[in-house]
Protein backbone atom coordinates (compact mmCIF):
# COMPACT_ATOMS: atom_id res chain seq x y z
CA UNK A 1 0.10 4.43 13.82
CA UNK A 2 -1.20 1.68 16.10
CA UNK A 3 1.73 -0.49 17.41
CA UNK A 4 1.60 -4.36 18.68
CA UNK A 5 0.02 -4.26 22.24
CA UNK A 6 -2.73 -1.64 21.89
CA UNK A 7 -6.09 -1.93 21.55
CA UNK A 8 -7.79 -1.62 18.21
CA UNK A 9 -10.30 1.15 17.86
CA UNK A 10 -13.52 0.25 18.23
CA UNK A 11 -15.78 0.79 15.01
CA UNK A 12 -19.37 0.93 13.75
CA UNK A 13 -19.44 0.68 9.69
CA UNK A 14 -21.52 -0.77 7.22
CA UNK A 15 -20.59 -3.40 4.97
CA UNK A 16 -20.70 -3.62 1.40
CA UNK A 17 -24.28 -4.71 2.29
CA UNK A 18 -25.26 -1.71 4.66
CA UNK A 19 -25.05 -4.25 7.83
CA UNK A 20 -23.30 -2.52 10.59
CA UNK A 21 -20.51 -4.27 11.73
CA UNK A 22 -18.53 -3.74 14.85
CA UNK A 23 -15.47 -4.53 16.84
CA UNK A 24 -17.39 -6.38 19.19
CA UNK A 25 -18.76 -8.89 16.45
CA UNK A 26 -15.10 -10.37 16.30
CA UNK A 27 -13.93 -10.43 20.47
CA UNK A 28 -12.79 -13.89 20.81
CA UNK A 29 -11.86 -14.61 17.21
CA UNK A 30 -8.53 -13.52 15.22
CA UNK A 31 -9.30 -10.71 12.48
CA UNK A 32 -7.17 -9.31 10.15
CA UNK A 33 -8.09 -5.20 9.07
CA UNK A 34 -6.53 -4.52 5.90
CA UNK A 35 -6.70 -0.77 4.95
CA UNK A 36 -7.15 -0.07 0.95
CA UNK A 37 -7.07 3.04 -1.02
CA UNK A 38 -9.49 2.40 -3.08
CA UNK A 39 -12.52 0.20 -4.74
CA UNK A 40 -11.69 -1.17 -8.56
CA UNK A 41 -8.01 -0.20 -9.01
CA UNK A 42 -5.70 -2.88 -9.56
CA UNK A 43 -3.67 -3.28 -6.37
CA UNK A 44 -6.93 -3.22 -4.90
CA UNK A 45 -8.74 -5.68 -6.83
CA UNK A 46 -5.56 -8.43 -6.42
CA UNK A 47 -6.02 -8.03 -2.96
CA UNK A 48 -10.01 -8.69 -2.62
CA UNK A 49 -9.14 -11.26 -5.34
CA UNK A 50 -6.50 -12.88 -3.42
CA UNK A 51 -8.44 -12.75 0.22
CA UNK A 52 -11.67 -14.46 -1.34
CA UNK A 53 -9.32 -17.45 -3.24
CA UNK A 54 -7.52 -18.37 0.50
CA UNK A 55 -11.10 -17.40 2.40
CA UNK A 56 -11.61 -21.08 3.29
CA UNK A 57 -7.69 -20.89 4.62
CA UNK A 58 -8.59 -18.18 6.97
CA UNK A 59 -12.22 -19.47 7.89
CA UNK A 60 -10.03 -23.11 8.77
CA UNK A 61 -7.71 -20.91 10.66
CA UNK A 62 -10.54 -19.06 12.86
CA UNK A 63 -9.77 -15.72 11.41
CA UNK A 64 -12.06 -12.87 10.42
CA UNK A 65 -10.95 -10.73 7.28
CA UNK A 66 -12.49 -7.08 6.85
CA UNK A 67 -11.04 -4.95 4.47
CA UNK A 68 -11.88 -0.88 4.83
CA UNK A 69 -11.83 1.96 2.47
CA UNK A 70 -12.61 5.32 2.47
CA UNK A 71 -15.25 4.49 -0.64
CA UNK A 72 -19.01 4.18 0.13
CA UNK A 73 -21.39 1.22 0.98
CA UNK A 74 -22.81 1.28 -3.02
CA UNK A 75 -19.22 1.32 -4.44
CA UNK A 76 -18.13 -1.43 -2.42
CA UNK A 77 -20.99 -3.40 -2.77
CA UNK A 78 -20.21 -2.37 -7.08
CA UNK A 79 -16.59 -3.73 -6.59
CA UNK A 80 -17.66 -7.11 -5.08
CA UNK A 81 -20.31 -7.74 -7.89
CA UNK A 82 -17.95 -6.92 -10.17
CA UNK A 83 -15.09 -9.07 -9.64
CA UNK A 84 -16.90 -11.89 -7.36
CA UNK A 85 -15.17 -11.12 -4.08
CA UNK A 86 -16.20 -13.12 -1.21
CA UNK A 87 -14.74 -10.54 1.23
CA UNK A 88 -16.39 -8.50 3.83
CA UNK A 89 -15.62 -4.84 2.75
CA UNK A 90 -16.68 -1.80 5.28
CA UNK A 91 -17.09 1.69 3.98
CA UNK A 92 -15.60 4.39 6.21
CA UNK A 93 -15.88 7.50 4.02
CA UNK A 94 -15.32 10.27 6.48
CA UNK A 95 -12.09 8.42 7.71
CA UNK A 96 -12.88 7.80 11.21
CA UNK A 97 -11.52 4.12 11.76
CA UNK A 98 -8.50 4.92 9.55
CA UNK A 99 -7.33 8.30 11.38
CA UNK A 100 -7.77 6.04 14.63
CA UNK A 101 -5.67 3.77 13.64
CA UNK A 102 -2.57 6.07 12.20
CA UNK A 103 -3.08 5.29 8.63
CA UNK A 104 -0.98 7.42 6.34
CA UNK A 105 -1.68 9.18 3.34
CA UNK A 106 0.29 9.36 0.31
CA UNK A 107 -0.22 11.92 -2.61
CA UNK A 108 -0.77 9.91 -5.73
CA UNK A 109 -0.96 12.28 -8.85
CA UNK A 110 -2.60 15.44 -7.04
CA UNK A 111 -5.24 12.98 -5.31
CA UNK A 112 -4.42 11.90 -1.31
CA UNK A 113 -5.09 8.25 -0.57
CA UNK A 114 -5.36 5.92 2.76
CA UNK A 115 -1.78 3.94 2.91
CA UNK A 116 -2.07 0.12 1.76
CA UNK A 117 -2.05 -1.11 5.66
CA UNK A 118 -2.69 -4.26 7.62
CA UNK A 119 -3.22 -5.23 10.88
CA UNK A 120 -3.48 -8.27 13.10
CA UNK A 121 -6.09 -8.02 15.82
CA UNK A 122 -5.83 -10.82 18.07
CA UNK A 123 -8.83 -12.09 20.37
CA UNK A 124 -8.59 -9.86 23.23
CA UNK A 125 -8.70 -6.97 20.50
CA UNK A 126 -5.28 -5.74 21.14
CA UNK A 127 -2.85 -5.35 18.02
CA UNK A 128 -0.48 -8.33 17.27
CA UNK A 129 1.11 -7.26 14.29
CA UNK A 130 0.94 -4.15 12.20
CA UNK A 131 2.12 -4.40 8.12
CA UNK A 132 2.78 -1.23 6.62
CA UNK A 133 3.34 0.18 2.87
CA UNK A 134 1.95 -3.21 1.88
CA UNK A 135 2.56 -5.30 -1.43
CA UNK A 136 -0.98 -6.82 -1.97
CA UNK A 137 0.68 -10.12 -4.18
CA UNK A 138 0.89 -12.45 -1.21
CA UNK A 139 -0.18 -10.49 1.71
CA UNK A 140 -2.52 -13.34 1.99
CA UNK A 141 -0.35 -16.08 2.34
CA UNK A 142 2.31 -13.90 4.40
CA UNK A 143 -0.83 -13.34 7.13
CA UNK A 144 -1.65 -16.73 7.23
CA UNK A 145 1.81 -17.90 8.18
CA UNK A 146 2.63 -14.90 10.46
CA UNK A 147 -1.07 -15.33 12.49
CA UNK A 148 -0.06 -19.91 12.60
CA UNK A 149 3.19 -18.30 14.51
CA UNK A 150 1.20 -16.06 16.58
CA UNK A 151 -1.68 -18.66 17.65
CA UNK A 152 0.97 -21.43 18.27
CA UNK A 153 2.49 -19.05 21.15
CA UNK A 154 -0.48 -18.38 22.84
């Protein structure tokens, strides 16, 4: 697992759109990279939910939200139809940006998915905070608050 102080991987994915999208697209902004396990299940879908309702928050704050999954451009662009989400979702179905960043896998009735994970990438591209095992009711707001701390120290 990536700790605070090292740089996050660099990636190439496409979005729920097919655009590529890259680490270098956010050098010199804040970004948050939440990990999901996986398109349409609940915990998942509060989580999208909750990141497009506070998307103006983060936007105000000069952060970048990407959420991955190891699900496919077509499901992800599926899952934002579905339920209206507003956030920018990259497919990484071969697991590359998630094994190089240390995300665990848990066994969830015979079927392995990627841990519930978060990270704070601050401008440089080095790790500020890392959020493991996460709850997705309130992540949102919990970012928010812990990235205000982080900028105001800079």
């Amino acid at each position: 697992m990536l700790h605070p102080g090292q740089a996050f991987p660099d990636f190439a994915l496409p979005d729920e759109n097919g655009t590529m999208r890259r680490k270098s697209d956010f050098v010199g902004r804040w970004l948050v990279v939440y990990f999901y396990p996986k398109d349409d299940t609940p915990g998942c879908t509060i989580q999208g939910q909750s990141f497009t309702a506070s998307k103006s928050d983060f936007q105000g704050a000069g952060i970048d939200v990407v959420g991955v999954s190891a699900d496919d451009v077509a499901s992800h662009r599926t899952f934002c139809d579905k339920y209206s989400l507003a956030v920018t979702l990259l497919a990484d179905p071969e697991g590359q940006l998630m094994h190089a960043a240390g995300i665990g896998r848990t066994d969830y009735k015979g079927t392995l998915y990627w841990d519930r994970t978060s990270f704070v990438v601050g401008p440089d591209g080095t790790v500020r905070k890392v959020y493991e095992k996460v709850k997705p009711e309130g992540h949102e707001s919990v970012l928010l608050g812990d990235i205000a701390a982080l900028q105001a120290t800079r």
